[in-house]
Every structure is written in structure tokens, then in C-alpha cells.
Protein backbone atom coordinates (compact mmCIF):
# COMPACT_ATOMS: atom_id res chain seq x y z
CA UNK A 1 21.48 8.33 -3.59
CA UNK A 2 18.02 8.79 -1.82
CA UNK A 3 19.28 11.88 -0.03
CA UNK A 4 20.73 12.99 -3.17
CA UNK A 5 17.57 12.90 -4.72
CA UNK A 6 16.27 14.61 -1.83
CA UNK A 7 18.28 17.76 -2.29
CA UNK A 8 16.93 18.13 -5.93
CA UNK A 9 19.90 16.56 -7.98
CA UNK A 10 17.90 15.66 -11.42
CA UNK A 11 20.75 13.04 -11.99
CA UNK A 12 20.31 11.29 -9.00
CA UNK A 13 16.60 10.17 -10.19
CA UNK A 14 18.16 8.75 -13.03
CA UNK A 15 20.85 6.72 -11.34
CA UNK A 16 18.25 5.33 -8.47
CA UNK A 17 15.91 3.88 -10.84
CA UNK A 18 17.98 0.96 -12.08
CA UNK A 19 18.73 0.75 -8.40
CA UNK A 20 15.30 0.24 -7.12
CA UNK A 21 13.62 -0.99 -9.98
CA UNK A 22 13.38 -4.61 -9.67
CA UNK A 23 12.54 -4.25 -6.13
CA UNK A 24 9.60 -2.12 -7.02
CA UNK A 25 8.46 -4.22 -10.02
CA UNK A 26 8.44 -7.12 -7.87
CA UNK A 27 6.33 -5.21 -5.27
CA UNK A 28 3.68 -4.13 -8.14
CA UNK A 29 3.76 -8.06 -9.30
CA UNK A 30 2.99 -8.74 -5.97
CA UNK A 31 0.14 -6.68 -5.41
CA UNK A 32 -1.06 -6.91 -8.99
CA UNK A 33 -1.59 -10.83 -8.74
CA UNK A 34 -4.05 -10.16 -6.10
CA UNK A 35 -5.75 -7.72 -9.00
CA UNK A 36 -9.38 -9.30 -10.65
CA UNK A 37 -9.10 -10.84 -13.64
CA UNK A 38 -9.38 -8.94 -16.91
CA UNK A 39 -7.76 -5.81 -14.96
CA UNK A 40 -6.67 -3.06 -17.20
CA UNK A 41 -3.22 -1.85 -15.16
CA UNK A 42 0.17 -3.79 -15.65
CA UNK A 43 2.85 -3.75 -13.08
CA UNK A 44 5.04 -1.95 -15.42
CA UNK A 45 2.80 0.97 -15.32
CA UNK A 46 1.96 0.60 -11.46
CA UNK A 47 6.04 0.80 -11.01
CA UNK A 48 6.08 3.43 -13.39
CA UNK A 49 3.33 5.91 -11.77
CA UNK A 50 4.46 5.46 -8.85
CA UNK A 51 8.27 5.92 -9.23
CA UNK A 52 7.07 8.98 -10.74
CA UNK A 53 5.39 10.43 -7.69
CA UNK A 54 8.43 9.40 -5.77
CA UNK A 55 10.80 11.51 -7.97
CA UNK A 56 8.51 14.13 -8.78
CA UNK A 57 7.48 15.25 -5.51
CA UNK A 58 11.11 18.03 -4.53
CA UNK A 59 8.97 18.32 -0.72
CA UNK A 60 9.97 15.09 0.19
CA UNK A 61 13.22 14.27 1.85
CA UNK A 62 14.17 10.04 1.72
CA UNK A 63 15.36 9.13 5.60
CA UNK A 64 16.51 5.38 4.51
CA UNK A 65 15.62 2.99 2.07
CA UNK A 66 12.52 1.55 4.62
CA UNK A 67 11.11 5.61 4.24
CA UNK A 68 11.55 5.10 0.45
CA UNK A 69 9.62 1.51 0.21
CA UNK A 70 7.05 2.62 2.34
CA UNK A 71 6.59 5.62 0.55
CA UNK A 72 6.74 3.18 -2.27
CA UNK A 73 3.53 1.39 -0.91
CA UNK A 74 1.94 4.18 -0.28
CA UNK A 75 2.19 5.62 -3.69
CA UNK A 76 0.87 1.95 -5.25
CA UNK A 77 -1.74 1.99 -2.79
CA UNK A 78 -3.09 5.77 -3.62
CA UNK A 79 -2.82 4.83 -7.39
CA UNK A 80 -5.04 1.40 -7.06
CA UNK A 81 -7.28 2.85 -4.99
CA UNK A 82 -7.68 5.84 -7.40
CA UNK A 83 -8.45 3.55 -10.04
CA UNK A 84 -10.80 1.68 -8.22
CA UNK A 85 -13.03 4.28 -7.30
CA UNK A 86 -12.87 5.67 -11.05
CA UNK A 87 -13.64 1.70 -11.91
CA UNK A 88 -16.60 1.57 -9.43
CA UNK A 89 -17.81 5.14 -10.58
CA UNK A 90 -18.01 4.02 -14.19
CA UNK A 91 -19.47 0.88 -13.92
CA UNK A 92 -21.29 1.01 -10.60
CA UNK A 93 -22.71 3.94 -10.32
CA UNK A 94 -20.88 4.66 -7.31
CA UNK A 95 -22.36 2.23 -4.92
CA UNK A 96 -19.96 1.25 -1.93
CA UNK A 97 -20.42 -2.61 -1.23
CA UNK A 98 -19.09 -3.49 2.13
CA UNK A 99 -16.90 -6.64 2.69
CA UNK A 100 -16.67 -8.23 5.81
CA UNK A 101 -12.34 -9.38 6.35
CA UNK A 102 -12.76 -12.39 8.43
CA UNK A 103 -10.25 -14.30 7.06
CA UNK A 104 -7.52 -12.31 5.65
CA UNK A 105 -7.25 -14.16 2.49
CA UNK A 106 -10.66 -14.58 2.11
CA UNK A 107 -11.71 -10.88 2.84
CA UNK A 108 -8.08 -9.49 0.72
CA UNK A 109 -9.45 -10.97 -2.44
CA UNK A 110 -9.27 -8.04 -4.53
CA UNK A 111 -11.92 -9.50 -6.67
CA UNK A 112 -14.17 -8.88 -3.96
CA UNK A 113 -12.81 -6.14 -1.82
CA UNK A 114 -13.89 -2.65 -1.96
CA UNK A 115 -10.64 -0.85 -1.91
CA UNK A 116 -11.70 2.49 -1.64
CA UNK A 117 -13.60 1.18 1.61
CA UNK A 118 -10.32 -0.15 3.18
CA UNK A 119 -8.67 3.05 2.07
CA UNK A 120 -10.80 4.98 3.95
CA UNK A 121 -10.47 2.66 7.18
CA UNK A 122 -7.00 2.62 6.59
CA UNK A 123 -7.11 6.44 6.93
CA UNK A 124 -8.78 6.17 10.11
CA UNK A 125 -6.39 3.40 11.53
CA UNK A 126 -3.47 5.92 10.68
CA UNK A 127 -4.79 8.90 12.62
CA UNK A 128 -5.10 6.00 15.92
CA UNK A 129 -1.84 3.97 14.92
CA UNK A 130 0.57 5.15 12.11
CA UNK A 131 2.42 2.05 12.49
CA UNK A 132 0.07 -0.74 11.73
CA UNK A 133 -1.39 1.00 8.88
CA UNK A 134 2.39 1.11 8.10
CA UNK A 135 2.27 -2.86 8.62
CA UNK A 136 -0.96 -3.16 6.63
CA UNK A 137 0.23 -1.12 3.64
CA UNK A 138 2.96 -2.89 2.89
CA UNK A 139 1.90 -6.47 3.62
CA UNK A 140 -1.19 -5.61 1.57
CA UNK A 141 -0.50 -3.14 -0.94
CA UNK A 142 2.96 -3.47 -1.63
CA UNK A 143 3.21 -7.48 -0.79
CA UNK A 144 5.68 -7.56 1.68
CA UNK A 145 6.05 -10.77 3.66
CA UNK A 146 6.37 -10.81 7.49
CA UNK A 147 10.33 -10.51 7.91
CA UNK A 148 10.67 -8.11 4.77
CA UNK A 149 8.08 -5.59 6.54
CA UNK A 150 10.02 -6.56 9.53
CA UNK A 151 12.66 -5.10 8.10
CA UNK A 152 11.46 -2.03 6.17
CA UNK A 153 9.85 -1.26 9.26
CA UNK A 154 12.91 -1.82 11.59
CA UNK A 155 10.62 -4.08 14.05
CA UNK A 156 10.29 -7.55 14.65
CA UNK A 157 8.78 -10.10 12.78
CA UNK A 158 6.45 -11.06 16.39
CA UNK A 159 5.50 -7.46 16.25
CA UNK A 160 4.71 -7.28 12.55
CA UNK A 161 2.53 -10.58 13.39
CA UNK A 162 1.29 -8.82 16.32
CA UNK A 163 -0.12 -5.75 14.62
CA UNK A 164 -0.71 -7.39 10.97
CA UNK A 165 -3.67 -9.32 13.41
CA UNK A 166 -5.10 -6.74 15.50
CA UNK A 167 -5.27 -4.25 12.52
CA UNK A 168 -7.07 -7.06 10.36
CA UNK A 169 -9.91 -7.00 13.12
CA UNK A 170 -9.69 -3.12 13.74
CA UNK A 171 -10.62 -2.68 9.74
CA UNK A 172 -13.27 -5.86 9.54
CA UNK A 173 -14.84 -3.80 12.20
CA UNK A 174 -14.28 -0.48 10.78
CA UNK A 175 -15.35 -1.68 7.30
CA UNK A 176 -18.66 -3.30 8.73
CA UNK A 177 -19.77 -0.75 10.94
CA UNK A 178 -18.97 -1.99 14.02
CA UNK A 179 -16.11 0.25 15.50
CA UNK A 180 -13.54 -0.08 18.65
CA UNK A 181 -9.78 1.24 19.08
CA UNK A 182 -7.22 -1.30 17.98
CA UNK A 183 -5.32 -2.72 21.17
């Protein structure tokens, strides 16, 4: 179906969305709990936008159903991101707060963490290791546990531990100034 949809079949679009879609809604639920209170953006319209720039996009060709999921992630993660910096520009006057992650459920809290800030170390931690941002992305953004990343990432769990770790340092230090290479 993903291959399919690949080669530009409308229909196929049509038929992977029932296929996919509680798998992506429970993804958005995921990563919309972790959303502030009083937030503005359902999952329904997270899964929505997103599925959307999945079909929409004719360049992109689906691999396997862990290509799809991450692309999936990647897609949520652009569109939260996007809305926080439009959130922060309207009622912050674009001021960039920055969040120490010691504790990765302390410093995750998306009530206080600066997502456009993690984006941006995220970027940087892709252009040094595509793979743990990989890990990252969809443990954070898309709310995968350990073996379902495991999984989507066709890895180990020990190695998702492994680099869900070391990248949680490499972007507390990227975030607060301090810098290094992730190792």
C-alpha cells in the first residue's frame, strides 16, 4: 500500500488511512498528553495535518512501515513545533527561554520546554547522528516506548536505551550552551 502510494495512485491514500489511522491517533494522543493545559490543537487535527503532509508530498517514496512512522513523527514534530513558535511569537514577543533537560521527565514537560529550542538542537544532533535524533523523535514526539522504537527503528531495545541517554545529555548541553559531540 505504502509503495503504492509512493508511485502516485490517488486510491491508495484512501485505502491506507483506515490502515494507519489508529496507530497515528494513538501517537498524536501520546504526544498531545504531554501538551500544556488549555492547548488549542486536538489529536484529531495533529493526525489529520500530518497524514496530510504524508499523502500530499508525490517526492517521497515509503521504504517500510518504520520509514512511514518515522516520517510520521517527523511530520507531528514539524507541526508542534510550528505552532509553538507562532504561540511564543504571539504571546511572548519572541523571547527564547532556555530549559535545562536534566531529568528527562522533568526537562520533557511540555509545559515548560521550549520546543522550538529542542528543534533546533535536534537539527544539530541530526547533521552529527541521524539515528538518535531518529530515537529522540519518536520517543518524544511521536511517544514511542523503548521496544516500539526498537522496532520502527529495526535496532535493539539496549541500543534504543543506549542512544535515548546519550542524546538526552547531547541536547541538555546543546540547549544550555554548553556543547560536546554525542559519544
Amino acid at each position: 500500500m505504502l509503495g503504492a502510494l509512493g508511485e502516485g495512485e490517488a486510491s491508495a491514500g484512501e485505502q491506507l488511512l483506515p490502515l494507519v489511522y489508529d496507530e497515528l491517533r494513538r501517537l498524536a494522543q501520546s504526544r498531545m498528553g504531554r501538551e500544556p493545559a488549555g492547548h488549542t490543537l486536538q489529536a484529531t487535527a495533529l493526525v489529520h495535518e500530518a497524514y496530510l503532509r504524508l499523502v500530499g508530498n508525490q517526492d517521497l517514496r515509503w521504504q517500510s512501515r518504520a520509514h512511514f512512522f518515522g516520517a510520521a513523527a517527523l511530520a507531528m514534530r514539524r507541526i508542534l513545533v510550528e505552532r509553538a513558535r507562532r504561540v511564543r511569537r504571539e504571546r511572548h514577543g519572541g523571547g527564547r527561554a532556555r530549559l535545562p533537560l536534566e531529568d528527562v521527565d522533568a526537562a520533557l514537560d511540555p509545559e515548560s520546554l521550549d520546543l522550538a529550542a529542542l528543534d533546533e538542537a535536534l537539527k544539530d544532533l541530526e547533521t552529527i547522528d541521524e539515528r538518535m535524533a531518529q530515537v529522540v523523535s519518536l520517543r518524544f514526539f511521536a511517544g514511542l516506548n523503548v521496544e516500539e522504537t526498537a522496532a520502527a527503528l529495526d535496532i535493539s531495545p539496549r541500543t534504543v536505551k543506549r542512544e535515548w541517554s546519550v542524546a538526552k545529555v547531547w541536547l541538555y548541553r546543546k540547549m544550555t550552551g554548553e556543547h560536546g559531540e554525542p559519544g
